[in-house]
N, C-alpha and C. Protein backbone atom coordinates (compact mmCIF):
# COMPACT_ATOMS: atom_id res chain seq x y z
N UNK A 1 -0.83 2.64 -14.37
CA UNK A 1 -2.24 2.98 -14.28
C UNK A 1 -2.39 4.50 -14.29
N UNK A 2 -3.56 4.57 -14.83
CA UNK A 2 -3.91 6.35 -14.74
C UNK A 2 -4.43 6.53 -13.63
N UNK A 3 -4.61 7.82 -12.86
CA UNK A 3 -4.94 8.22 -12.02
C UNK A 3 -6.73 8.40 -12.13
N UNK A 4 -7.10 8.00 -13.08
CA UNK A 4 -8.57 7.68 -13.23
C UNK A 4 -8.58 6.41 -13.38
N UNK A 5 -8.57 5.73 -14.03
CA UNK A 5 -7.99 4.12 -13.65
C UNK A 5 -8.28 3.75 -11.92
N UNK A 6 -7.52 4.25 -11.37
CA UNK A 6 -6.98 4.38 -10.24
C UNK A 6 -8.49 4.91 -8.97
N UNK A 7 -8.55 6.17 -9.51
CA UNK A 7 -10.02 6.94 -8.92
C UNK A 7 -10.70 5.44 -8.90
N UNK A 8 -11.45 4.91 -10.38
CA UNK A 8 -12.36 4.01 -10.49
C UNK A 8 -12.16 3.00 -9.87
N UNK A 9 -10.95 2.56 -9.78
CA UNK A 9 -10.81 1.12 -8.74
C UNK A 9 -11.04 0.79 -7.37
N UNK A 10 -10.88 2.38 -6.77
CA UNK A 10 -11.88 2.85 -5.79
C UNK A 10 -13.18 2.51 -5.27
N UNK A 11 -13.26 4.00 -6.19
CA UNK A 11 -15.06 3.61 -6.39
C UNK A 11 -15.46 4.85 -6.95
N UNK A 12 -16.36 3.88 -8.72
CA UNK A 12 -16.07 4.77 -9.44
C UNK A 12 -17.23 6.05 -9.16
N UNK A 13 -16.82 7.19 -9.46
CA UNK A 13 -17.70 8.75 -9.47
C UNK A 13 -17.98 8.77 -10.42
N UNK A 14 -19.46 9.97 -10.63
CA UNK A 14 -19.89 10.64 -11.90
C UNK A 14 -18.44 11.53 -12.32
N UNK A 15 -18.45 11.62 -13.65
CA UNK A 15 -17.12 11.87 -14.63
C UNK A 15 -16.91 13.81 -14.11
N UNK A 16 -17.84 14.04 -13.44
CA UNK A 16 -16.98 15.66 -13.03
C UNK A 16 -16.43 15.62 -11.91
N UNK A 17 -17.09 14.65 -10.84
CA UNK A 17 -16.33 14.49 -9.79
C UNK A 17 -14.80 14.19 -9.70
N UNK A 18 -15.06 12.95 -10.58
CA UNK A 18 -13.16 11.93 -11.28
C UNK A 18 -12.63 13.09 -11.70
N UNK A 19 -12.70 14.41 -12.60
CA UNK A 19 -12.12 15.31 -12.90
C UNK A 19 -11.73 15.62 -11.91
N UNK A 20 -12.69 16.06 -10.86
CA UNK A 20 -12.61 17.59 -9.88
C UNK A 20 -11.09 16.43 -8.91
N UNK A 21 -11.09 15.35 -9.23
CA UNK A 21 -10.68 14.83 -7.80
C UNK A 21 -9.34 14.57 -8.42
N UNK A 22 -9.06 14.42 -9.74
CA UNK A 22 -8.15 14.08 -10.52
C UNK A 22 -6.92 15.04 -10.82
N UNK A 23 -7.48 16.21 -10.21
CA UNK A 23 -6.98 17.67 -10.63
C UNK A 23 -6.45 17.76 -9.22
N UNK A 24 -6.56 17.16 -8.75
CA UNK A 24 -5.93 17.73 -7.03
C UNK A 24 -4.41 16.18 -7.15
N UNK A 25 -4.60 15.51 -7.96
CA UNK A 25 -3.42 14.86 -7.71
C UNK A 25 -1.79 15.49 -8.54
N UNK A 26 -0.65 14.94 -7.68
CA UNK A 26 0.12 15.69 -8.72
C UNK A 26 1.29 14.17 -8.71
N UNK A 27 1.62 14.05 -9.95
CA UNK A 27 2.62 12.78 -10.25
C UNK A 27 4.05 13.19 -9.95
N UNK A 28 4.48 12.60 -9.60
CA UNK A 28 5.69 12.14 -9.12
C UNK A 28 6.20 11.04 -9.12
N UNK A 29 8.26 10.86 -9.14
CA UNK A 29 8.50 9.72 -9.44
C UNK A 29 9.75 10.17 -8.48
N UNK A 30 10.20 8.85 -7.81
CA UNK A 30 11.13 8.44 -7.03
C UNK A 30 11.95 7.10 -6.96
N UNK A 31 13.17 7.22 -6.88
CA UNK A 31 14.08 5.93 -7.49
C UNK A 31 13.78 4.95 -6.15
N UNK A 32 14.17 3.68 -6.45
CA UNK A 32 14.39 2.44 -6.46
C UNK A 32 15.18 3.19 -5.02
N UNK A 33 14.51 1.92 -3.76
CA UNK A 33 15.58 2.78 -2.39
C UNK A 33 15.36 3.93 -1.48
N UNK A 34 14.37 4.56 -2.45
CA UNK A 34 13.55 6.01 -1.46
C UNK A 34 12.78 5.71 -0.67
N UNK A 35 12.87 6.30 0.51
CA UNK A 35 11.43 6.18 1.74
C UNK A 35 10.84 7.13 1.55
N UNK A 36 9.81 6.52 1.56
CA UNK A 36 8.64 7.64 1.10
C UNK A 36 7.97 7.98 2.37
N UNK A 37 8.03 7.60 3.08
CA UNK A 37 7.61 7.77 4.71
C UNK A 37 8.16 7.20 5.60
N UNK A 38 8.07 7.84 6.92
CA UNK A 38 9.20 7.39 7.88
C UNK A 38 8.45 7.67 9.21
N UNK A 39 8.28 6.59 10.02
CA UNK A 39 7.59 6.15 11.32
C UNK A 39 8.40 7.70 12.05
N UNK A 40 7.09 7.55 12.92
CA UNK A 40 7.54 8.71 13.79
C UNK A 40 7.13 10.07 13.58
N UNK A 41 6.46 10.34 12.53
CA UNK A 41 5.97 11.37 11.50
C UNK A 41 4.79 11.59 10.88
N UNK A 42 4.60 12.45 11.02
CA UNK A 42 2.92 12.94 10.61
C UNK A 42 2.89 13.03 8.98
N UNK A 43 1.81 12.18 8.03
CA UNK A 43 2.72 12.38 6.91
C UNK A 43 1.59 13.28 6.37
N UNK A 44 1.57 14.01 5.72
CA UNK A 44 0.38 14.92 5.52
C UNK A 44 0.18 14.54 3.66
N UNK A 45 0.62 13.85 3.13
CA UNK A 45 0.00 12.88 1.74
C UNK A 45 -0.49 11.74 1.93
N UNK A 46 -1.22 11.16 0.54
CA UNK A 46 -1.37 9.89 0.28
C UNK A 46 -0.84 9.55 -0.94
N UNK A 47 -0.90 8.52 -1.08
CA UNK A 47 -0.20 8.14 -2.41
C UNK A 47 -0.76 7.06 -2.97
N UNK A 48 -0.98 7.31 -4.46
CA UNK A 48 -1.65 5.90 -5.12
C UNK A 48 -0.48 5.38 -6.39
N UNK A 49 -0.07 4.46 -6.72
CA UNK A 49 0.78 3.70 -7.04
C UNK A 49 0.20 3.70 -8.22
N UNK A 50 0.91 4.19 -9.56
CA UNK A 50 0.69 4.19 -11.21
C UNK A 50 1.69 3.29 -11.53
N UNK A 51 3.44 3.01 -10.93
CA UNK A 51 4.15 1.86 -11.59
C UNK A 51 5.53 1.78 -10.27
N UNK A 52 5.00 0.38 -10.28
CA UNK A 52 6.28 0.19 -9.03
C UNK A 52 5.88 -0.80 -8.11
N UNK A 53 6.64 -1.39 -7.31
CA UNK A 53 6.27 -1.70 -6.02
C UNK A 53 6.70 -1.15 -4.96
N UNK A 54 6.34 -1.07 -3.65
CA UNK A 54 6.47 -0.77 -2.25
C UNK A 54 6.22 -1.81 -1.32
N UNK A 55 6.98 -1.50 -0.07
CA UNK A 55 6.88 -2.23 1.16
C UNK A 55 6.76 -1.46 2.24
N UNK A 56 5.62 -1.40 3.41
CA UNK A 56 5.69 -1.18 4.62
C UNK A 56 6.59 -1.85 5.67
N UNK A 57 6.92 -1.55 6.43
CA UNK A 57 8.09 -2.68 7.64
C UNK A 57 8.26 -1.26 8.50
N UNK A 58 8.58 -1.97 9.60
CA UNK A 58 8.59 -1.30 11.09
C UNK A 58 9.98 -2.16 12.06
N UNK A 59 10.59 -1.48 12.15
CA UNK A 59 11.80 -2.18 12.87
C UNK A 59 11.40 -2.78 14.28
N UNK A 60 11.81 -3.91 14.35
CA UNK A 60 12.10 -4.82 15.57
C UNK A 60 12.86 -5.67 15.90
N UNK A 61 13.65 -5.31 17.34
CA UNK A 61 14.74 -5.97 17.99
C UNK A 61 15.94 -6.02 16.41
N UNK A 62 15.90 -4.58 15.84
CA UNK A 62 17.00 -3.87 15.53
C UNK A 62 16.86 -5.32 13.40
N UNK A 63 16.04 -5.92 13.25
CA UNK A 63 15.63 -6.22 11.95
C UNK A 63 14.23 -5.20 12.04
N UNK A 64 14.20 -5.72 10.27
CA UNK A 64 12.90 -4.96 9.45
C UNK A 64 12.18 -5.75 9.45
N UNK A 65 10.79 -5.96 9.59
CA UNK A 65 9.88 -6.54 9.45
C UNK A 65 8.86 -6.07 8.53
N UNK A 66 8.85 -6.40 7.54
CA UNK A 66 7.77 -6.17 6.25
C UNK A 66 6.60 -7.17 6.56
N UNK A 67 5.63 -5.75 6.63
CA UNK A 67 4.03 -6.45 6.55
C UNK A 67 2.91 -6.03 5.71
N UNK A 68 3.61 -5.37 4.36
CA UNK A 68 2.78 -5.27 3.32
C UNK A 68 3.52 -4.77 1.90
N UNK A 69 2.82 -5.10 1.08
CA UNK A 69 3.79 -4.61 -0.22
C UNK A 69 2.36 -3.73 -0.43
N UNK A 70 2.58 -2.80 -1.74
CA UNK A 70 1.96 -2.81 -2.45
C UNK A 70 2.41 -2.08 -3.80
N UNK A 71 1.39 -2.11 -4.96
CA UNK A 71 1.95 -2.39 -6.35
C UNK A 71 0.60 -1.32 -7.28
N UNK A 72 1.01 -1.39 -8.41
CA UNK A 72 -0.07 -0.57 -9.35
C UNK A 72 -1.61 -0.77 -8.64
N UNK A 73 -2.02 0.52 -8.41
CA UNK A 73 -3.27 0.50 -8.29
C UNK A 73 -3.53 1.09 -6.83
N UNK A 74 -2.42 0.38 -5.88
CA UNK A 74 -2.82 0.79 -4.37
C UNK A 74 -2.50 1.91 -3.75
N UNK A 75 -2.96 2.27 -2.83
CA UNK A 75 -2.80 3.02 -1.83
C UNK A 75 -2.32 3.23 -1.40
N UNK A 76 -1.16 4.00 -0.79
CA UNK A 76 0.10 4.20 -0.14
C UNK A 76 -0.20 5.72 1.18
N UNK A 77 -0.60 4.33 2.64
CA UNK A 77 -0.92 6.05 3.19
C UNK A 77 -0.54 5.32 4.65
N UNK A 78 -0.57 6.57 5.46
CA UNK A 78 -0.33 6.11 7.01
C UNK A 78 -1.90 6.34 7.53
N UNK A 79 -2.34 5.44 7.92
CA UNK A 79 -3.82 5.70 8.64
C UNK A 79 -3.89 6.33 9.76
N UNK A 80 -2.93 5.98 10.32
CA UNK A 80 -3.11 6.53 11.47
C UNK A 80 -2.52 8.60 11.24
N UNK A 81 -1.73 9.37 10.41
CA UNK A 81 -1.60 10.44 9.86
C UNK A 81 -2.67 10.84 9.71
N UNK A 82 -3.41 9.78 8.42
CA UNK A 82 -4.77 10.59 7.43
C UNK A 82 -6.00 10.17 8.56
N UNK A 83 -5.86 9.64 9.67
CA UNK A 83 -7.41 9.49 10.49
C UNK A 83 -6.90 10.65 11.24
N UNK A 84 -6.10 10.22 12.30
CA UNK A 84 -5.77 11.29 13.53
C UNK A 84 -4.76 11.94 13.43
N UNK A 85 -4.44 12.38 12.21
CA UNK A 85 -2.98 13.23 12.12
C UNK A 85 -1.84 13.45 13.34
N UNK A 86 -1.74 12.21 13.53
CA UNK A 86 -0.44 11.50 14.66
C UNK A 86 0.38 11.19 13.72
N UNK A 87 1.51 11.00 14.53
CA UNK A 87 2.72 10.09 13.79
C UNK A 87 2.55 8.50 13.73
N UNK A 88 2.79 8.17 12.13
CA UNK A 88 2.81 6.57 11.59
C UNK A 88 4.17 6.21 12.41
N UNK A 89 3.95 4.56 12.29
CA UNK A 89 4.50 3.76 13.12
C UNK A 89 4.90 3.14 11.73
N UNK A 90 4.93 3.31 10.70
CA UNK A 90 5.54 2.53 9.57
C UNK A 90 6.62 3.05 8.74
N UNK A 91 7.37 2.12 8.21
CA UNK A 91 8.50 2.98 7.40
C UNK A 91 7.82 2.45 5.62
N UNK A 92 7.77 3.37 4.53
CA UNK A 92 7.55 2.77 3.10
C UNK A 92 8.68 3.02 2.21
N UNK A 93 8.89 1.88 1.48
CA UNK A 93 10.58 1.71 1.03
C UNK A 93 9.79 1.52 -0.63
N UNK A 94 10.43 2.45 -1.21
CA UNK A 94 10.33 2.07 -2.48
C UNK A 94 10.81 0.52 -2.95
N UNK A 95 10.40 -0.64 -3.56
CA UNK A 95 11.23 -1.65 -3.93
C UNK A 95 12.17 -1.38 -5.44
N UNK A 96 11.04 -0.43 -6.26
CA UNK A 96 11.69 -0.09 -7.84
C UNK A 96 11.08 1.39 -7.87
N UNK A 97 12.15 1.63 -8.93
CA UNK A 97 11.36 2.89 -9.37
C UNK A 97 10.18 3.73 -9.08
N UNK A 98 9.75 4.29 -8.62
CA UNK A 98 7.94 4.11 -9.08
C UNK A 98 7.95 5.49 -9.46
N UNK A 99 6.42 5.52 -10.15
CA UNK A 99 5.86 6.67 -10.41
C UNK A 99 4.45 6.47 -9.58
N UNK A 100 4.22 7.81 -8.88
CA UNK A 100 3.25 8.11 -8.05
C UNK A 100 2.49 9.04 -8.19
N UNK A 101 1.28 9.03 -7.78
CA UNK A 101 0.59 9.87 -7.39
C UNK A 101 0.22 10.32 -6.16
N UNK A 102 0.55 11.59 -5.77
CA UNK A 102 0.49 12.58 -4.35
C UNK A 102 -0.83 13.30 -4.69
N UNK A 103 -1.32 13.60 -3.17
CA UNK A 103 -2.60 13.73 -2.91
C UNK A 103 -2.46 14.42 -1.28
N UNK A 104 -2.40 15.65 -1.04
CA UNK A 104 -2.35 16.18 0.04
C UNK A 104 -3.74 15.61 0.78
N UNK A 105 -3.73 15.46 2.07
CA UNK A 105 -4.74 15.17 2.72
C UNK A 105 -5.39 16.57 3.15
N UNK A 106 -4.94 17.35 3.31
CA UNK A 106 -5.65 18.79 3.54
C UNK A 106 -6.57 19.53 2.36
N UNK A 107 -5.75 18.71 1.03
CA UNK A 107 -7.17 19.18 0.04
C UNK A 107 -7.96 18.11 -0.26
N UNK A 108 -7.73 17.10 0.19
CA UNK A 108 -8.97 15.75 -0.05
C UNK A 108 -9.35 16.19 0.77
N UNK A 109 -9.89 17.00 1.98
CA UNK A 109 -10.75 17.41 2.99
C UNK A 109 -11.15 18.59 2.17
N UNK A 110 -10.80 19.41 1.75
CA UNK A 110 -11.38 20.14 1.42
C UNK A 110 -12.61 19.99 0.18
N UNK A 111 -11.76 18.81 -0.65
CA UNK A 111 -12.94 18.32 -1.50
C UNK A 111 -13.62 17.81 -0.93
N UNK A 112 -13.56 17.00 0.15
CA UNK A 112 -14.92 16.06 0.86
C UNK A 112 -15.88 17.15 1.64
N UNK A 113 -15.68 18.25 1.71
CA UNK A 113 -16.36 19.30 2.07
C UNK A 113 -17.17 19.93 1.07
N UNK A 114 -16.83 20.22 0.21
CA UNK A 114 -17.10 20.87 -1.47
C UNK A 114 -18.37 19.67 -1.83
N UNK A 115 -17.90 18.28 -2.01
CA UNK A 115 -18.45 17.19 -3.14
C UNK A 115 -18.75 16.20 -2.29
N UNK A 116 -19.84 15.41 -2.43
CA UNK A 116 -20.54 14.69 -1.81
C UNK A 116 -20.29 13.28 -2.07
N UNK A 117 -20.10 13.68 -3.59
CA UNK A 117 -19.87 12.19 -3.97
C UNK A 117 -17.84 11.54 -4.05
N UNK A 118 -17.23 13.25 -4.10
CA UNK A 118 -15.64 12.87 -3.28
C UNK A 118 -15.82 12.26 -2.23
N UNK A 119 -16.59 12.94 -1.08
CA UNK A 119 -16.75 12.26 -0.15
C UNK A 119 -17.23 11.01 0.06
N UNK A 120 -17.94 10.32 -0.61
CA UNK A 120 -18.34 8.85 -0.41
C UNK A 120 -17.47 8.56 -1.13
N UNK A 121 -16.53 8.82 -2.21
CA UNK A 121 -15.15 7.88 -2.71
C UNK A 121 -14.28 7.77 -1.02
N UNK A 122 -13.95 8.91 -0.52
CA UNK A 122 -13.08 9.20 0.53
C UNK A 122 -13.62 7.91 1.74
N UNK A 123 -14.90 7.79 1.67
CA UNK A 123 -15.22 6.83 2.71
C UNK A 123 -15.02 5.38 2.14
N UNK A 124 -15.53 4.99 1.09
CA UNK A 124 -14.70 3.41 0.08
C UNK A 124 -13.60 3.45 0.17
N UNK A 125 -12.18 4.53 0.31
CA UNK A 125 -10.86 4.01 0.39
C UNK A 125 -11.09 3.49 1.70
N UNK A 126 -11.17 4.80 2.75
CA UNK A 126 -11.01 4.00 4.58
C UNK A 126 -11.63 2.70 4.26
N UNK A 127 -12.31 2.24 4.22
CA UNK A 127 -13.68 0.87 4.30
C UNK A 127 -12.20 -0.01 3.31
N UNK A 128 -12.35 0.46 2.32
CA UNK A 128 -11.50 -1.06 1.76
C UNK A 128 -9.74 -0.97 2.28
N UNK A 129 -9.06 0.04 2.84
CA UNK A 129 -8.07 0.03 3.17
C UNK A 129 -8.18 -1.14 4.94
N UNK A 130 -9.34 -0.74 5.39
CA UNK A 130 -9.25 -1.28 6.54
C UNK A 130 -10.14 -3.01 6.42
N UNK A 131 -10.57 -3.27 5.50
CA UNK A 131 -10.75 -4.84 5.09
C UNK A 131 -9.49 -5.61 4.73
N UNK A 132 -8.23 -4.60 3.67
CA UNK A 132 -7.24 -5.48 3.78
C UNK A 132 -6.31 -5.30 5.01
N UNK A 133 -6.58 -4.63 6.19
CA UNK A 133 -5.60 -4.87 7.16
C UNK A 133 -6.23 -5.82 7.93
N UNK A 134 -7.57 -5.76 7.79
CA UNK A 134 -8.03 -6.78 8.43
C UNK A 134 -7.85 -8.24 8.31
N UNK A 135 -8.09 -8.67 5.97
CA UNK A 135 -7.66 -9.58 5.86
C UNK A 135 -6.06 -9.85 5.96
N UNK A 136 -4.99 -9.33 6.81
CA UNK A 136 -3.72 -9.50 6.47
C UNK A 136 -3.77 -9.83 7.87
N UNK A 137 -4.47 -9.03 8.89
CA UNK A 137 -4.42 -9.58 10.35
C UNK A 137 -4.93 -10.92 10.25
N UNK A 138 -6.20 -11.50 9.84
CA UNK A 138 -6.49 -12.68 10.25
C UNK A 138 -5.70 -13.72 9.20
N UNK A 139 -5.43 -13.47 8.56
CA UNK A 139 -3.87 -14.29 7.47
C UNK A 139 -3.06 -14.58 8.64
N UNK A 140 -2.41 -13.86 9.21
CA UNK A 140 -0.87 -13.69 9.89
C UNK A 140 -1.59 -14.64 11.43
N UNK A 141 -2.80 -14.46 11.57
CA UNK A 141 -3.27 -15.42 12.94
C UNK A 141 -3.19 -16.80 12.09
N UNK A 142 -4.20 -17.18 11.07
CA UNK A 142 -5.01 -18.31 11.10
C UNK A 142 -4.11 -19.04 10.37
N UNK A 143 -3.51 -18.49 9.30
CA UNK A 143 -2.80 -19.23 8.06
C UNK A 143 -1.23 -19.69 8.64
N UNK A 144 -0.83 -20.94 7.96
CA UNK A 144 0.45 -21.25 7.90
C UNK A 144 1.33 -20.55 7.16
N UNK A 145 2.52 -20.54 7.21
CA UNK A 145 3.44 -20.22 6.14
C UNK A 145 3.41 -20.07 4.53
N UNK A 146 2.88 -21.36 4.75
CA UNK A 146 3.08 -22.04 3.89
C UNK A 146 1.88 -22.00 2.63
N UNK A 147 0.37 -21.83 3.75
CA UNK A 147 -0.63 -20.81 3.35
C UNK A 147 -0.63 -19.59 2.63
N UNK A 148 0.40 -18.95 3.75
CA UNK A 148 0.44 -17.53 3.13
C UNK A 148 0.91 -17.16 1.70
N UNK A 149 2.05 -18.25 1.86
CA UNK A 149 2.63 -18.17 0.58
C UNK A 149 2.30 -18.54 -1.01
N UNK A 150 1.34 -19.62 -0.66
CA UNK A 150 0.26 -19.87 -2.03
C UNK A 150 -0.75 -18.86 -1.95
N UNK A 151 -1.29 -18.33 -0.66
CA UNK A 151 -1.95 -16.82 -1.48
C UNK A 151 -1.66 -16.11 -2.23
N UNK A 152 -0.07 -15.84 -1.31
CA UNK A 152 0.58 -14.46 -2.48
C UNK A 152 0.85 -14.71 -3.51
N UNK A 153 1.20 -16.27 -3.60
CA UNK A 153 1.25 -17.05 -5.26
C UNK A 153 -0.05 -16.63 -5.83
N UNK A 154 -1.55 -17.42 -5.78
CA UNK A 154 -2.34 -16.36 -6.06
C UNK A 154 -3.04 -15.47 -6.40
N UNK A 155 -2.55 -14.23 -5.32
CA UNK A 155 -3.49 -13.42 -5.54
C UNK A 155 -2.05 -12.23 -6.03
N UNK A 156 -1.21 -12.28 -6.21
CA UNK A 156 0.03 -11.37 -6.51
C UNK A 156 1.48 -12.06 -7.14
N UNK A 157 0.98 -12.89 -8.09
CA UNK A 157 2.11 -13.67 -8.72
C UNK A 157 3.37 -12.91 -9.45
N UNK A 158 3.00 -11.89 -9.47
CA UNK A 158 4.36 -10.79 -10.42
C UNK A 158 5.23 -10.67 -8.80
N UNK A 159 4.70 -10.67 -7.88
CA UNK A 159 5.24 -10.05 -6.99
C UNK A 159 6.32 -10.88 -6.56
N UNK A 160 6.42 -12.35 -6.41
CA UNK A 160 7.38 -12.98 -6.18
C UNK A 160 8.50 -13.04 -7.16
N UNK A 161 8.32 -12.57 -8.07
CA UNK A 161 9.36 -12.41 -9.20
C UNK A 161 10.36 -10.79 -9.21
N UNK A 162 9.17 -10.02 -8.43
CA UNK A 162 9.74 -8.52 -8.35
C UNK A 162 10.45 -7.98 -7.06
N UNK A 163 10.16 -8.95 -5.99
CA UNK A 163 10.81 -8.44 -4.50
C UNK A 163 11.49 -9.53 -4.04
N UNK A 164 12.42 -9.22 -3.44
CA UNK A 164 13.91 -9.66 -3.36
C UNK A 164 13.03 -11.02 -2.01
N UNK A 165 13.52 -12.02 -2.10
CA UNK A 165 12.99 -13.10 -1.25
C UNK A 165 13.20 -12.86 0.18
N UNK A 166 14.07 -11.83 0.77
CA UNK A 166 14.62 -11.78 2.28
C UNK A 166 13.30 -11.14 2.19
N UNK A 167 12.92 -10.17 1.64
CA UNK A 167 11.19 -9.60 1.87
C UNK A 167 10.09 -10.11 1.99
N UNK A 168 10.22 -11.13 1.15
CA UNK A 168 9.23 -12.29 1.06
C UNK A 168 8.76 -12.69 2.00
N UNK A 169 10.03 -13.36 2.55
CA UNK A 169 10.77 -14.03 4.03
C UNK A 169 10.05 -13.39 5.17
N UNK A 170 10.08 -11.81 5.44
CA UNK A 170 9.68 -11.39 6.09
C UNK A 170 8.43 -11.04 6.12
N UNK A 171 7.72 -10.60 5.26
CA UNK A 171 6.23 -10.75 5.37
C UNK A 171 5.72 -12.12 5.72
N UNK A 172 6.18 -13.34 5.42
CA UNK A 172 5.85 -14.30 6.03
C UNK A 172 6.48 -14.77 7.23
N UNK A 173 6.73 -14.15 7.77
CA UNK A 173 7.49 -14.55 9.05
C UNK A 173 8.51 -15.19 9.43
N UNK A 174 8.94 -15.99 8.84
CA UNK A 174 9.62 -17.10 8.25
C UNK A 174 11.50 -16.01 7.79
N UNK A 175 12.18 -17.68 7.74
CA UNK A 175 13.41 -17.06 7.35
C UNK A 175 13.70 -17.47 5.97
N UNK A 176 14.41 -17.10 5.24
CA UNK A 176 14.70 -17.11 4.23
C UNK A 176 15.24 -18.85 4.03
N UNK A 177 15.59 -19.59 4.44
CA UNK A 177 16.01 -21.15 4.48
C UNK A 177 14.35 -21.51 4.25
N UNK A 178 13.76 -21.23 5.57
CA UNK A 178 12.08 -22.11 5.76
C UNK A 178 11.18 -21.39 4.19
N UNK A 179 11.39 -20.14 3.72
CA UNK A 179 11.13 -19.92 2.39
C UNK A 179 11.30 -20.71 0.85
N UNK A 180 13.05 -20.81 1.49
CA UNK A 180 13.48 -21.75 -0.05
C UNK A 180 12.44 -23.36 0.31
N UNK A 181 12.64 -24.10 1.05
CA UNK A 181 12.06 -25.12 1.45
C UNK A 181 10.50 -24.57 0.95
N UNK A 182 9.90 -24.37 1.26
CA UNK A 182 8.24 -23.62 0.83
C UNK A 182 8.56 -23.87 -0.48
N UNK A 183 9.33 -22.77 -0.92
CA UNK A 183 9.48 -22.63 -2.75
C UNK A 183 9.51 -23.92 -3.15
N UNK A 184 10.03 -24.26 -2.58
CA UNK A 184 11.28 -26.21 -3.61
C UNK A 184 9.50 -27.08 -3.55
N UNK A 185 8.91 -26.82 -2.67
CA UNK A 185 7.26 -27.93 -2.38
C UNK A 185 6.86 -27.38 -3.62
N UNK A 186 6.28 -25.89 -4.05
CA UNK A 186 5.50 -25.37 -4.94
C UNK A 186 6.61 -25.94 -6.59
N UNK A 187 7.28 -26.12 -7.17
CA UNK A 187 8.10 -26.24 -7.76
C UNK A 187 7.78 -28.01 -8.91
């Protein structure tokens, strides 16, 4: 995806704004295996995803626990950094390759200061970043396994083909045995 592509999926701006905002990103690419962020740390970027996938996970009782992927198009940020510039509680693992787009948070403030209408893009990411944590919180309460897993069938069907199933496994809570069993029903 282009980084206007990307802007618009947002929420799209008049075409000088998408410039003005387009010009503050800078691309980058990092192999297959890189952490791109690391709990404990103030991360002072964001990142929007042009080709690749990613996983969030946070260690517990010494495993990884993955509780989000994401793929072309999304967002790649610590909220808690870009709200209260504290240290994230998440680790982000490249799954492949990717190519990215970086986005200092100190000059997206400065554009949301400058541009009015940056700034109402800047307020549609928070708003839709915090609907899907929301819909992933009430997933992980209400839904079964087994639920979850015909969502991600879905609403993200490349994705079960692109991340290794122990990941899978772990975003659904579940172990990799209670997974294959899931799989073998859908089949």
């Amino acid at each position: 995806m282009t980084i206007e592509q990307i802007i618009d999926r947002v929420y799209p701006v008049p075409a000088a704004a998408r410039q003005q905002l387009a010009t503050a990103f800078q691309p980058i690419r990092y192999p297959k295996g890189h952490l791109l962020m690391k709990a404990g740390k103030v991360e002072p970027d964001i990142y929007f995803i042009s080709r690749g996938i990613v996983r969030a996970f946070v260690y517990q009782h010494n495993h990884k626990i993955t509780f989000w992927f994401g793929s072309e198009g999304d967002t790649v940020l610590s909220m808690r950094s870009y709200v209260e510039r504290q240290s994230g509680y998440e680790h982000i693992e490249l799954l492949e390759d990717c190519t990215l787009y970086r986005l200092s948070t100190n000059d997206l403030e400065a554009l949301f200061r400058e541009n009015i209408q940056i700034a109402n893009w800047g307020r549609k990411l928070a708003e839709r970043e915090l609907i899907k944590t929301e819909e992933r919180l009430i997933s992980r309460q209400f839904s079964t396994a087994t639920e979850r897993y015909k969502a991600l069938l879905e609403e993200h069907p490349d994705l079960v083909k692109r991340v290794q199933l122990g990941h899978i496994a772990s975003y659904l809570g579940i172990t990799q045995v209670s997974l294959s069993r899931i799989r073998a029903e859908f089949r």
